[in-house]
C-alpha atoms as a PDB file:
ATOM      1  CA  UNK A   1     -50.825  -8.779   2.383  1.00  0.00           C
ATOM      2  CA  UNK A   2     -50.079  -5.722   0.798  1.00  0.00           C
ATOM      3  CA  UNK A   3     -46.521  -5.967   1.299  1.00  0.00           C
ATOM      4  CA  UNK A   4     -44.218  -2.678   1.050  1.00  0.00           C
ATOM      5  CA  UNK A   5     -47.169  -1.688  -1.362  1.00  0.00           C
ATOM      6  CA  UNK A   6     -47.775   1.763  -0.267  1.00  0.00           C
ATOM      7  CA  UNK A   7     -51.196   1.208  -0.666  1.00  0.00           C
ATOM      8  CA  UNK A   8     -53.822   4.089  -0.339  1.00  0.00           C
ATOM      9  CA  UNK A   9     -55.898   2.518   2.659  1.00  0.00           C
ATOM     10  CA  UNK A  10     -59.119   4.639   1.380  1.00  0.00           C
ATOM     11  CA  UNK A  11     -58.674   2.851  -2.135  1.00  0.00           C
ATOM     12  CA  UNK A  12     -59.539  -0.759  -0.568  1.00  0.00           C
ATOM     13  CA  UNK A  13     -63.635  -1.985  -1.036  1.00  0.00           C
ATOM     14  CA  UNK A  14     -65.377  -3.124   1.739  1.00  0.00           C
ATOM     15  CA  UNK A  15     -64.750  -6.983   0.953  1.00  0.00           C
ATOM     16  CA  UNK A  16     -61.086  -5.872   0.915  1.00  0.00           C
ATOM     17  CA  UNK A  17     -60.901  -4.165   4.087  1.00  0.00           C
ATOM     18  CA  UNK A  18     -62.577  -7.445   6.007  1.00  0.00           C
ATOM     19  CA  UNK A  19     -60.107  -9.477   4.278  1.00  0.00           C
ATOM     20  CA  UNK A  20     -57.139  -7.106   5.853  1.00  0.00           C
ATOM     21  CA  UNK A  21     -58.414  -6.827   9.253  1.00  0.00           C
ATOM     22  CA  UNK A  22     -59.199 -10.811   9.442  1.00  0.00           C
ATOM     23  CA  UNK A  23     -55.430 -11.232   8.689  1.00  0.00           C
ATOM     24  CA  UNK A  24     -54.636  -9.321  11.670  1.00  0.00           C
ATOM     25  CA  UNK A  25     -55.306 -10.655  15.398  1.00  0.00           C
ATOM     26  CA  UNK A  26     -53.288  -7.137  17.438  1.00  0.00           C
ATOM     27  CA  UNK A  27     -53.374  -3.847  17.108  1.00  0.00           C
ATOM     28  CA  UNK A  28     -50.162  -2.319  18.183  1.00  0.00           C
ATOM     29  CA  UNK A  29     -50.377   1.416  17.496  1.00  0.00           C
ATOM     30  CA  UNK A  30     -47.808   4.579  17.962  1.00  0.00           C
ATOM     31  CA  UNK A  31     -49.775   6.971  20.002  1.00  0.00           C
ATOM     32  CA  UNK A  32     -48.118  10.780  19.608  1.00  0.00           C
ATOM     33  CA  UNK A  33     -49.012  12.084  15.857  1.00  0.00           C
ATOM     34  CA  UNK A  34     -51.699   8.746  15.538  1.00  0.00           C
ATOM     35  CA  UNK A  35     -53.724   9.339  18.399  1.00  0.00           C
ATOM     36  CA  UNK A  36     -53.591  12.670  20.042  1.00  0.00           C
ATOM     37  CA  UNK A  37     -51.468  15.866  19.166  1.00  0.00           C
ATOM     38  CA  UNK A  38     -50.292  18.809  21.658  1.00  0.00           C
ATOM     39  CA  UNK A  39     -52.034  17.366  24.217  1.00  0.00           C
ATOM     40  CA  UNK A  40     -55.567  16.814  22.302  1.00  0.00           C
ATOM     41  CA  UNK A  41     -57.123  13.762  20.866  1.00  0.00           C
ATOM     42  CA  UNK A  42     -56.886  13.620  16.981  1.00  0.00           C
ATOM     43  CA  UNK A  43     -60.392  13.342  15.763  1.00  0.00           C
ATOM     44  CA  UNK A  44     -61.805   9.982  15.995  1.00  0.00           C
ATOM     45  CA  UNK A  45     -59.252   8.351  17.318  1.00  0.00           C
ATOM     46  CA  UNK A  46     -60.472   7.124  19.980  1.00  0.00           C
ATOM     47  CA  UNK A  47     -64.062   5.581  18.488  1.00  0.00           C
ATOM     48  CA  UNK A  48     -61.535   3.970  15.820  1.00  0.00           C
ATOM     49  CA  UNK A  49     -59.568   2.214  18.495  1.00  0.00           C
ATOM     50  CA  UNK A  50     -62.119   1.158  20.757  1.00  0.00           C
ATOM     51  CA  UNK A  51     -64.163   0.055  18.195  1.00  0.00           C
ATOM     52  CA  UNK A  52     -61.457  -2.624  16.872  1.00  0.00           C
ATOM     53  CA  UNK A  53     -60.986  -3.679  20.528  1.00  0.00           C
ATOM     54  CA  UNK A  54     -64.636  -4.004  20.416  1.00  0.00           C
ATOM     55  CA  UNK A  55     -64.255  -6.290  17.240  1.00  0.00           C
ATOM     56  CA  UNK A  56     -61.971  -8.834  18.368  1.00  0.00           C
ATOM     57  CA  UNK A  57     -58.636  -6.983  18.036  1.00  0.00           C
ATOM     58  CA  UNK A  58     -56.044  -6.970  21.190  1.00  0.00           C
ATOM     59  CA  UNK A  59     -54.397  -3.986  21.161  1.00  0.00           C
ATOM     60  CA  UNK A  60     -51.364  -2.302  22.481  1.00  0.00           C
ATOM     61  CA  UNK A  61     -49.768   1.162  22.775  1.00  0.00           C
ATOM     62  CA  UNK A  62     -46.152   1.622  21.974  1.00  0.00           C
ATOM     63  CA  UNK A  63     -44.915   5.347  22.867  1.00  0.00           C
ATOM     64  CA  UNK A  64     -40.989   6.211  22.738  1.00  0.00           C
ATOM     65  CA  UNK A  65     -41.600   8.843  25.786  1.00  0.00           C
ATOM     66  CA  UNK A  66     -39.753   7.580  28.468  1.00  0.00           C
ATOM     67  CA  UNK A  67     -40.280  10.452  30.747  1.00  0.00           C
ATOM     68  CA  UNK A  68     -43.371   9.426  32.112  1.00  0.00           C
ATOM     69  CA  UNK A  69     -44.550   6.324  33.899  1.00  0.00           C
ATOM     70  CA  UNK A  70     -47.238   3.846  32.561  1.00  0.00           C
ATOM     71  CA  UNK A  71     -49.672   4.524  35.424  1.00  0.00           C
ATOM     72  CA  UNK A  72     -49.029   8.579  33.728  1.00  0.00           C
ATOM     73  CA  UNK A  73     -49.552   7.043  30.064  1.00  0.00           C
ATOM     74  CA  UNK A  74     -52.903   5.141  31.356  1.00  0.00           C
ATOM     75  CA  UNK A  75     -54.856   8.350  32.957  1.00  0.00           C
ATOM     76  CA  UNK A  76     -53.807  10.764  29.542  1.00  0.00           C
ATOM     77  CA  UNK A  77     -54.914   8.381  27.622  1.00  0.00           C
ATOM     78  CA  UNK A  78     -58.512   8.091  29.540  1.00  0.00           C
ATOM     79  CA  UNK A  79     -58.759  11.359  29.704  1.00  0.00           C
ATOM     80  CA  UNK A  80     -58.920  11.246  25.652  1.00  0.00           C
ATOM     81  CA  UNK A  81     -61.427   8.327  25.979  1.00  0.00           C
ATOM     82  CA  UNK A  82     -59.552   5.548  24.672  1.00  0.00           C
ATOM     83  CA  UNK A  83     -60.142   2.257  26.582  1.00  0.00           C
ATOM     84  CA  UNK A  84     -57.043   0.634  27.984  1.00  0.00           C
ATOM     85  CA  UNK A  85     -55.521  -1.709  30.722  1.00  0.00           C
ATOM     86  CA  UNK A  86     -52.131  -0.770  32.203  1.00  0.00           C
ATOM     87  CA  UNK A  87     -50.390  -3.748  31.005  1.00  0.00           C
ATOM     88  CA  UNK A  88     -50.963  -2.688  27.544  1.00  0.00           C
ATOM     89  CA  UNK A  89     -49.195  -0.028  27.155  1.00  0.00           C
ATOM     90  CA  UNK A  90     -45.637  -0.377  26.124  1.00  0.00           C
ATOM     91  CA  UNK A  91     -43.645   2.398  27.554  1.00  0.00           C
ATOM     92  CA  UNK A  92     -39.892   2.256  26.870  1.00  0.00           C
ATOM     93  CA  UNK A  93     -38.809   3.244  30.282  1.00  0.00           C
ATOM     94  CA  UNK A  94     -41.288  -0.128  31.058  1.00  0.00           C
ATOM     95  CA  UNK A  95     -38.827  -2.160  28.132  1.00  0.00           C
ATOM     96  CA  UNK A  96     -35.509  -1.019  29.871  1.00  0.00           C
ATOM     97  CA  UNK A  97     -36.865  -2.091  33.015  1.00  0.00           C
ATOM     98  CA  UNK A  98     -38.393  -5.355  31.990  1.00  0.00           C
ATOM     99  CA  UNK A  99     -35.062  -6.522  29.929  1.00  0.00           C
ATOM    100  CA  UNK A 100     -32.725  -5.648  32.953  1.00  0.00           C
ATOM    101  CA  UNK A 101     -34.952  -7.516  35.379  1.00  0.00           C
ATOM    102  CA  UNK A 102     -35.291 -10.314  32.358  1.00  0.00           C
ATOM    103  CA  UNK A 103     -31.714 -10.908  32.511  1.00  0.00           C
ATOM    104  CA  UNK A 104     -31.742 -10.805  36.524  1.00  0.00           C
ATOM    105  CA  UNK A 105     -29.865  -7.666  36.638  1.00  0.00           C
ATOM    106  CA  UNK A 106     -28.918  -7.527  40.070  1.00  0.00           C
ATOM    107  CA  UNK A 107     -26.263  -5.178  39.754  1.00  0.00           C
ATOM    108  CA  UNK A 108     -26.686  -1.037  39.591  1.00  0.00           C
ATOM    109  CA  UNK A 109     -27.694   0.463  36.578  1.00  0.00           C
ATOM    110  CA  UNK A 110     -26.510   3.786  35.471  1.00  0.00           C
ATOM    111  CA  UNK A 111     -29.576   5.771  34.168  1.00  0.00           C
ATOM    112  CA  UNK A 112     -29.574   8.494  31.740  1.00  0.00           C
ATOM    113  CA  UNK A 113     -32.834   9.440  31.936  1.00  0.00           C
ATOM    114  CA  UNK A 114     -35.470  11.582  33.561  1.00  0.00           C
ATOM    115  CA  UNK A 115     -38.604  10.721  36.864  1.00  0.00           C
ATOM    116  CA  UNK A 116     -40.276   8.414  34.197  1.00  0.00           C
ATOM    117  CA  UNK A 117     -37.303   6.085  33.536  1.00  0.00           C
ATOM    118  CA  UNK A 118     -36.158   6.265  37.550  1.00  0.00           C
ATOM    119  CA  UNK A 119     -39.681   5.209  38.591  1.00  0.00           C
ATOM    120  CA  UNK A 120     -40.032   1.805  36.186  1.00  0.00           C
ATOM    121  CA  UNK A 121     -36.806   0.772  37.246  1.00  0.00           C
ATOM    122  CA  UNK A 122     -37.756   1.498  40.879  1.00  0.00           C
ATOM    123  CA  UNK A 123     -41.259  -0.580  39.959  1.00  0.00           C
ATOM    124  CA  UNK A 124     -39.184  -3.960  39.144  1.00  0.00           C
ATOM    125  CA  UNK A 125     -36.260  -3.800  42.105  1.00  0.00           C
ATOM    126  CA  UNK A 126     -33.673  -2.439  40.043  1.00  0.00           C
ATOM    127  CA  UNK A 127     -31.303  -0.378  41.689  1.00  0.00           C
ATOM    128  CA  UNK A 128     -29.664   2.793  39.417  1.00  0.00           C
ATOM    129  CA  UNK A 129     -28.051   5.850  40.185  1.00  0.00           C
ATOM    130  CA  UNK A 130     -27.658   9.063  37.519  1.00  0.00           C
ATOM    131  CA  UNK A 131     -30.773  10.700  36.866  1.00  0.00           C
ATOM    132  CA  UNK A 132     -30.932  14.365  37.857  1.00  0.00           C
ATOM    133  CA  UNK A 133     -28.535  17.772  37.277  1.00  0.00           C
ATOM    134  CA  UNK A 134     -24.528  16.229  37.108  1.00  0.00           C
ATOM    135  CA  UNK A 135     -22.927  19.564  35.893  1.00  0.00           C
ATOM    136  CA  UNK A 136     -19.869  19.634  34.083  1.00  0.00           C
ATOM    137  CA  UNK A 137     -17.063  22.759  35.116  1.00  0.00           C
ATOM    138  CA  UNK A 138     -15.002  24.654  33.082  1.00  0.00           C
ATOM    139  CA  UNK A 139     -12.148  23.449  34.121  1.00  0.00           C
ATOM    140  CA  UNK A 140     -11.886  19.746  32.264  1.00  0.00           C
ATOM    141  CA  UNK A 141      -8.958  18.212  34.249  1.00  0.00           C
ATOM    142  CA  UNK A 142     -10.887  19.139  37.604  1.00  0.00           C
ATOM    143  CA  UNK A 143     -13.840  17.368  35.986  1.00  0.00           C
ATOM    144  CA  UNK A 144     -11.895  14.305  35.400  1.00  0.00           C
ATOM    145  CA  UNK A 145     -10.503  14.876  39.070  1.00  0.00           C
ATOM    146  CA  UNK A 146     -14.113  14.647  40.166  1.00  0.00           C
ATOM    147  CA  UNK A 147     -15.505  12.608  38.729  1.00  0.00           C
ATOM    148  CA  UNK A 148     -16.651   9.065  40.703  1.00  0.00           C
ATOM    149  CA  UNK A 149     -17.583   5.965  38.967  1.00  0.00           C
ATOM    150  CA  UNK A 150     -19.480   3.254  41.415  1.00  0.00           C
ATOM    151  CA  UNK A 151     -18.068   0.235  41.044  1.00  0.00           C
ATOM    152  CA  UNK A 152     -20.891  -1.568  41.156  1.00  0.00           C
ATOM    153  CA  UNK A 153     -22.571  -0.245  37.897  1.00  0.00           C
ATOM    154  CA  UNK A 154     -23.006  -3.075  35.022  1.00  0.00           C
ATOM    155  CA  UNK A 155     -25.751  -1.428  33.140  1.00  0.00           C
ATOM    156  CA  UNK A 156     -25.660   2.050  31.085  1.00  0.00           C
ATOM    157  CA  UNK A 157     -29.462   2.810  30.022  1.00  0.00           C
ATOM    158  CA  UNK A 158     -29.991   5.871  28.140  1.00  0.00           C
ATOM    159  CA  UNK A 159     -33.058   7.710  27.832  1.00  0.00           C
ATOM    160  CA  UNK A 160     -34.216  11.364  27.138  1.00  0.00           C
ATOM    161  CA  UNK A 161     -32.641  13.615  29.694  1.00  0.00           C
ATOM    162  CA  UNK A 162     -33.357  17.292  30.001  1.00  0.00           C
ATOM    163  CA  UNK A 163     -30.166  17.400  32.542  1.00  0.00           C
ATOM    164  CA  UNK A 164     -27.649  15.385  30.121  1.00  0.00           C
ATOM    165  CA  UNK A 165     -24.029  16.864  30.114  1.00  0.00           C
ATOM    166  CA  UNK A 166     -20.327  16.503  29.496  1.00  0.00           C
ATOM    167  CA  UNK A 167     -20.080  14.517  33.443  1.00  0.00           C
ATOM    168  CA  UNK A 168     -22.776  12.055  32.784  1.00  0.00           C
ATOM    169  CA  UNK A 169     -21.165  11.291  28.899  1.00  0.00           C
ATOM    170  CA  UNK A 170     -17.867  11.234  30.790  1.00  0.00           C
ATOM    171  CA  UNK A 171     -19.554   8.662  33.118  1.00  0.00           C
ATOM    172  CA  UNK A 172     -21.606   6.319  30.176  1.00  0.00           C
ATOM    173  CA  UNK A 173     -18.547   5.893  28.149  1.00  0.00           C
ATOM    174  CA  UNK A 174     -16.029   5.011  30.999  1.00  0.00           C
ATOM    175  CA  UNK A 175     -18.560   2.821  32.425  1.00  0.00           C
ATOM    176  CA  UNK A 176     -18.980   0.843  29.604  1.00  0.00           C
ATOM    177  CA  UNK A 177     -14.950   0.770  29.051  1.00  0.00           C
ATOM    178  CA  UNK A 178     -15.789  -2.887  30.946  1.00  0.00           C
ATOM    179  CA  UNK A 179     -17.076  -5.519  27.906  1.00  0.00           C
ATOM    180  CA  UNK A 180     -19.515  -7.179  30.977  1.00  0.00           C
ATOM    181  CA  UNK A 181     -21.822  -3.539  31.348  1.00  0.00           C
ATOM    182  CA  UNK A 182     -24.744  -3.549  29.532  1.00  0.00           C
ATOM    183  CA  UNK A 183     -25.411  -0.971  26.964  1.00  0.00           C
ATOM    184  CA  UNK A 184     -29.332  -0.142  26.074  1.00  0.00           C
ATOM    185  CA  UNK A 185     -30.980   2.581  24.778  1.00  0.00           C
ATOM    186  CA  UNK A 186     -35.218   3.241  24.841  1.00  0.00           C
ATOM    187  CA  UNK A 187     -34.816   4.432  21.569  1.00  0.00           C
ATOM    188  CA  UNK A 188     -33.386   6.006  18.869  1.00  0.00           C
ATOM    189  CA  UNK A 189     -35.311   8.901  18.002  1.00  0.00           C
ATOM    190  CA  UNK A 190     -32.472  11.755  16.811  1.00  0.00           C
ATOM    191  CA  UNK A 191     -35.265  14.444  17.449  1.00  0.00           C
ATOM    192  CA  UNK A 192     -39.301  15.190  18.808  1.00  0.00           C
ATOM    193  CA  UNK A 193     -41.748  15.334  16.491  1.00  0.00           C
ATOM    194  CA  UNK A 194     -43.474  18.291  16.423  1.00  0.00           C
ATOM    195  CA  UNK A 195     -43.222  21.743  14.101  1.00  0.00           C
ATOM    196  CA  UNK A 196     -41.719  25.313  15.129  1.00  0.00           C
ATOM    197  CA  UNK A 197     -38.538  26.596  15.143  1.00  0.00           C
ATOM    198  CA  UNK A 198     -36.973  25.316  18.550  1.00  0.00           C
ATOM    199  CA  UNK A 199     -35.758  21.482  17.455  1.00  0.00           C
ATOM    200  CA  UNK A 200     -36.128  19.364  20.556  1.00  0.00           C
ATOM    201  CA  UNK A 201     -33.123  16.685  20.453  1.00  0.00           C
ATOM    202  CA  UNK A 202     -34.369  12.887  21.513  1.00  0.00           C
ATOM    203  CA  UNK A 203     -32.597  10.621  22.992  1.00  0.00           C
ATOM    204  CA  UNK A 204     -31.178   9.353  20.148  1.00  0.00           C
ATOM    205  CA  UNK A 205     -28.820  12.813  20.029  1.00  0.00           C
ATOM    206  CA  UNK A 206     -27.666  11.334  23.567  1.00  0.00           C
ATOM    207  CA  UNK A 207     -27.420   8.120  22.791  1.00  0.00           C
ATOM    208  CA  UNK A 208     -25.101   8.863  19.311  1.00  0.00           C
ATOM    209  CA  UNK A 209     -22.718  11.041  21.585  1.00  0.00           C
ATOM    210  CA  UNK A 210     -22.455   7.840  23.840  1.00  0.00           C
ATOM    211  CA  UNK A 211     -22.145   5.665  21.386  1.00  0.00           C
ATOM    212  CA  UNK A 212     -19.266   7.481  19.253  1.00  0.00           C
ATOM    213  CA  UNK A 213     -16.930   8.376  22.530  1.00  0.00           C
ATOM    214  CA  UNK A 214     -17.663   4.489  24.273  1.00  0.00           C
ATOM    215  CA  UNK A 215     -17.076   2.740  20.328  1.00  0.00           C
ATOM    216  CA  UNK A 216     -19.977   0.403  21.407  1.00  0.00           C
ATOM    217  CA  UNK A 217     -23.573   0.229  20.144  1.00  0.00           C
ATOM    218  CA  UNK A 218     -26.678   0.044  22.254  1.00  0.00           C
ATOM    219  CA  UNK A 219     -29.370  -2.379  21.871  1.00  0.00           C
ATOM    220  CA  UNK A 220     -32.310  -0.609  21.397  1.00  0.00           C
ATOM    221  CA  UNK A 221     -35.606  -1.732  22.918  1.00  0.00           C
ATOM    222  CA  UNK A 222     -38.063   0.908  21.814  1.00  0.00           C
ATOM    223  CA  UNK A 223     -38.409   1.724  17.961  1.00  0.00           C
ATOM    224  CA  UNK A 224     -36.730   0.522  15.878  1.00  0.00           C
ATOM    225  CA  UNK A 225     -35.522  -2.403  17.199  1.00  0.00           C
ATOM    226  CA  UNK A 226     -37.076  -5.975  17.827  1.00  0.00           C
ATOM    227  CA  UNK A 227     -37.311  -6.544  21.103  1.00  0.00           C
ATOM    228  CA  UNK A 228     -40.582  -5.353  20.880  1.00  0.00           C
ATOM    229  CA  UNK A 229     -41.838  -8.085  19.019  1.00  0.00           C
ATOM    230  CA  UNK A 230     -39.668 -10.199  21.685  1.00  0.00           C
ATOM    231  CA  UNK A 231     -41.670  -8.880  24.319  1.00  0.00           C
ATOM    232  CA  UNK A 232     -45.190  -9.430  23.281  1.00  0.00           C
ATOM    233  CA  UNK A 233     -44.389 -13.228  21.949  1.00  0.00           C
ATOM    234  CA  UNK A 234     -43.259 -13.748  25.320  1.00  0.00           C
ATOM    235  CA  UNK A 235     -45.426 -12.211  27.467  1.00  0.00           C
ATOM    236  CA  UNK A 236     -48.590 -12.286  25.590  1.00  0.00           C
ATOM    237  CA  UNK A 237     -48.119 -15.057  22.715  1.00  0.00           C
ATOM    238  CA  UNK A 238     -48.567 -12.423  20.100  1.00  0.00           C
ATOM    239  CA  UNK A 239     -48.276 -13.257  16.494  1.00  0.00           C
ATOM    240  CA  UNK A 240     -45.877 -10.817  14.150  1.00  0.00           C
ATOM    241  CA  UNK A 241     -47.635 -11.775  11.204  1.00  0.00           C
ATOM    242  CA  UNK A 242     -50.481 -11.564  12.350  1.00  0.00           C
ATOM    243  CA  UNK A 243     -49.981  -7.807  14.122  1.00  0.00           C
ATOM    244  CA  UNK A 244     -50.388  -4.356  12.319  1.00  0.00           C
ATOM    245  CA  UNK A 245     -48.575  -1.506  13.746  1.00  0.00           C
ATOM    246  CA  UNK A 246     -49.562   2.240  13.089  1.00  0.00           C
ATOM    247  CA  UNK A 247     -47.316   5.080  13.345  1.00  0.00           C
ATOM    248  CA  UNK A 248     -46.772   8.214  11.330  1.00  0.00           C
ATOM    249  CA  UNK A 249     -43.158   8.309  11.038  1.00  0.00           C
ATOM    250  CA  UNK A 250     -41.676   6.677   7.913  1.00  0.00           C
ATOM    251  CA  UNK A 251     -38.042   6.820   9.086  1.00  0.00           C
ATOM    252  CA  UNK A 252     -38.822   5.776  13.077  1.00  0.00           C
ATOM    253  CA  UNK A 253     -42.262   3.902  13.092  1.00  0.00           C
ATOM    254  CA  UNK A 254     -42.010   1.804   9.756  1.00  0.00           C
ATOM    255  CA  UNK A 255     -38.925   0.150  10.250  1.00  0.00           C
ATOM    256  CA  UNK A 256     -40.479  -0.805  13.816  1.00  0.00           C
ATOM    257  CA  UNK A 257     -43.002  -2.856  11.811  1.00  0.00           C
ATOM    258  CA  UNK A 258     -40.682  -4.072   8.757  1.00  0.00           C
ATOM    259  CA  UNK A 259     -37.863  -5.401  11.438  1.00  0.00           C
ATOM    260  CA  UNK A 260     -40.617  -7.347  13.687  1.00  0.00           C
ATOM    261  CA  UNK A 261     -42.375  -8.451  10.712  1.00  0.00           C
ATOM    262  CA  UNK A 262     -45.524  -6.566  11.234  1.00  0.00           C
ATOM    263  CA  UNK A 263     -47.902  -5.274   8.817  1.00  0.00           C
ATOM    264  CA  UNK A 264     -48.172  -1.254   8.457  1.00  0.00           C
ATOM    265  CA  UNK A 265     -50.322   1.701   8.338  1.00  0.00           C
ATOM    266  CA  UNK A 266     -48.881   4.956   8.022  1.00  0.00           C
ATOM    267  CA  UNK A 267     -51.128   7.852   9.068  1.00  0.00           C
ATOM    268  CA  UNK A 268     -50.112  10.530   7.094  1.00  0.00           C
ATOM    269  CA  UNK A 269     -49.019  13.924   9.116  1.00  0.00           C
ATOM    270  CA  UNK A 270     -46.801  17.104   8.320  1.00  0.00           C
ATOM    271  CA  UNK A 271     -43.317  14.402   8.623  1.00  0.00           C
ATOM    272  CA  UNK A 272     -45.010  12.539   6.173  1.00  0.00           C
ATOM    273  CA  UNK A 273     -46.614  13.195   3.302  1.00  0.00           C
ATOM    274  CA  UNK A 274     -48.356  11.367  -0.059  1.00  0.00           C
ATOM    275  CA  UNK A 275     -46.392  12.782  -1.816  1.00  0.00           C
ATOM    276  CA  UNK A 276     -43.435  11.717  -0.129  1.00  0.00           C
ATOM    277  CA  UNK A 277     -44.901   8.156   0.207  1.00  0.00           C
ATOM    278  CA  UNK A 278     -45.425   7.876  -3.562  1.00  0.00           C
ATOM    279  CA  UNK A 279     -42.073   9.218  -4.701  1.00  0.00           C
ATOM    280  CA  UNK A 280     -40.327   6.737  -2.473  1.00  0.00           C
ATOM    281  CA  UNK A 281     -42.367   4.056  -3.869  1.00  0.00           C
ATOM    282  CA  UNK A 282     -41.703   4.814  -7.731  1.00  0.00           C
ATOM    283  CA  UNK A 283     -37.575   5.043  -6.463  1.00  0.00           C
ATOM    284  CA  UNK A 284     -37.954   1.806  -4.770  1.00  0.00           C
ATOM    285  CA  UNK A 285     -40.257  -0.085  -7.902  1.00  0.00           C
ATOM    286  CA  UNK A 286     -37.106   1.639 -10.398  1.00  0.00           C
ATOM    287  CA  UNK A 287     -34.673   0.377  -7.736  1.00  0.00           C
ATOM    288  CA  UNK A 288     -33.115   3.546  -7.674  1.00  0.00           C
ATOM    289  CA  UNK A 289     -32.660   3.653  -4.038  1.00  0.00           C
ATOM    290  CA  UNK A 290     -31.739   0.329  -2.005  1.00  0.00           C
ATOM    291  CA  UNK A 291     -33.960   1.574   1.461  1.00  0.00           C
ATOM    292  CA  UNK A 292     -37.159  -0.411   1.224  1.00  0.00           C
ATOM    293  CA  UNK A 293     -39.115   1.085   4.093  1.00  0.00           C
ATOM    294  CA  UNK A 294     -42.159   1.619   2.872  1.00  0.00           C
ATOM    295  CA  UNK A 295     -45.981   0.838   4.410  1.00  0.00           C
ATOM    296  CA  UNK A 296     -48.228  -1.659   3.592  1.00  0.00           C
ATOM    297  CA  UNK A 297     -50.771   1.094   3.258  1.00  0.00           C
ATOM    298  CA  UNK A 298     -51.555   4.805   4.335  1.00  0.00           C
ATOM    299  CA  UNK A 299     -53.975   7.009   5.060  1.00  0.00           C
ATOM    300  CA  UNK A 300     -54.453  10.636   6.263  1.00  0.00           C
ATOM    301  CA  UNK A 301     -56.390   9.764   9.731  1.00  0.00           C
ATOM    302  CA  UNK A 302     -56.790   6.398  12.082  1.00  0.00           C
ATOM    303  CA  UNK A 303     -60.551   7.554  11.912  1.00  0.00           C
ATOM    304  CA  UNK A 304     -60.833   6.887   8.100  1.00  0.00           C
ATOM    305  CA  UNK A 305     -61.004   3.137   9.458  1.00  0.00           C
ATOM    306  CA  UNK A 306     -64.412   3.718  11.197  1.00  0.00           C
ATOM    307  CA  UNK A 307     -66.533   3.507   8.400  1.00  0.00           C
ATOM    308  CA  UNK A 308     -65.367   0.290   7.631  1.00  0.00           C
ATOM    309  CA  UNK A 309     -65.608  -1.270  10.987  1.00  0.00           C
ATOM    310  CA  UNK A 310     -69.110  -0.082  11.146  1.00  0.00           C
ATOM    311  CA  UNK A 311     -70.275  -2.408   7.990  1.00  0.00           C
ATOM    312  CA  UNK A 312     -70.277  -5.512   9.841  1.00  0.00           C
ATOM    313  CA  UNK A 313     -72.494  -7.162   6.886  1.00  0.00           C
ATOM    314  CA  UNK A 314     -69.377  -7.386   5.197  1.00  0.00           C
ATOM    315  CA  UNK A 315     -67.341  -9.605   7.463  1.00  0.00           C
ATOM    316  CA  UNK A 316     -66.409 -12.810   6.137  1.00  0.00           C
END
């Protein structure tokens, strides 16, 4: 339904809008940008989601931040008033963990990553070493000299780390020199969202420099990859076809959605714009550009659903 439409969301009737959110079952939803913003809730947020959980809808919360744990994610997002159950939030330092202890990793795990990351792995019996300061010296031969590689590491997992450095690359890329060591990555953000002149580098940045001196690729387990949709159809027989996913990113969050086969609403924020939407859409319906990640529709706020959900007469 509406597929790669870039559909205005606040164009649909009534009877249209029932007939969308019967096609869905979950409600799997970015959270940074969509649901709160520099530490506040965006406005109506919270009613919006709570009231499709009170409909019917399951839903789940997907946030690239691996720095914190999701006991952390659970009590911020409470605090906000949204309703919500530990085991619903999908935390990529949660998906590294989980896919590790999946496989039964039993092995050590070198971590590139801050607390949040250390603490999920610690939550499933995983043992890892790395997180932390590893400074590099001037004096590059020395550093070589120094540096020690456990032999017992079969696992790289990079995250976002404020103490990444020349050592721990040095480290990642002669670990995974052996073809048997895990490579995965919580995501592949290149930078934070947010607005200001300082850009914050994500772990993406890392995981490129990693990447490029090891000549392997990581698996990625956050956005954009699959193993999302993996995860729930495993764990909690969710339906891709039958899922929207929300984000406000159209180069991060979309292709989430388009590579698990969900259906998409884009919330509209200062990284992306109508404008933007609708231009990519005309290139895409000349086929003057071959990227086809559009939304299935968009709006400008997640609480331009309420209305909608409030006209029950309309349900069918």
């Amino acid at each position: 339904m509406y597929n790669l439409s870039c559909t205005d969301f606040l164009s649909l009737t009534k009877l249209e809008f029932w007939r969308f959110c019967n096609s869905i079952d979950t409600v799997l939803t970015s959270c940074e940008g969509v649901l709160w913003k520099n530490e506040k809730e965006i406005k109506g947020s919270s009613a919006t989601l709570n009231r499709l959980r009170e409909i019917g809808k399951q839903i789940f919360f997907i946030t690239n931040n691996s720095m914190t744990t999701r006991d952390e994610f659970v009590k911020r997002a409470q605090n906000f008033g949204f309703i919500l159950h530990k085991n619903e939030v999908i935390s990529t330092s949660y998906l590294a963990a989980y896919y590790l202890k999946s496989k039964n990793f039993s092995d050590t795990a070198y971590a590139i990553g801050s607390r949040g990351l250390a603490k999920e792995l610690e939550a499933v019996g995983i043992k890892y070493i790395g997180p932390g300061p590893d400074p590099s010296g001037q004096d590059l031969q020395k550093l070589c000299d120094d540096a020690y590689l456990d032999p017992n590491v079969r696992a790289v997992v990079v995250g976002l780390d404020e103490h990444f450095s020349f050592m721990k690359l040095l480290k990642a890329a002669s670990y995974l020199k052996n073809p048997e060591c895990e490579f995965i990555a919580v995501n592949c953000e290149k930078r934070k969202s947010g607005s200001g002149p300082i850009i914050v580098p994500g772990a993406g940045a890392i995981l490129t420099s990693i990447e490029t001196c090891s000549g392997r690729k990581a698996t990625i387990l956050g956005k954009s990859g699959t193993f999302v949709a993996d995860y729930l159809r495993k764990q909690y027989y969710v339906d891709s076809q039958r899922t929207l996913f929300i984000g406000n990113r159209l180069e991060n969050d979309i292709p989430l959605g388009l590579n698990c086969g969900f259906q998409t609403l884009l919330i509209l924020s200062e990284m992306t714009q109508k404008e933007m939407c609708k231009r990519k859409w005309l290139k895409c319906k000349k086929q003057e550009i071959e990227d086809q990640i559009l939304p299935n529709l968009f709006t400008g706020a997640l609480e331009d659903l309420l209305p909608y959900l409030t006209l029950t007469e309309y349900k069918i």
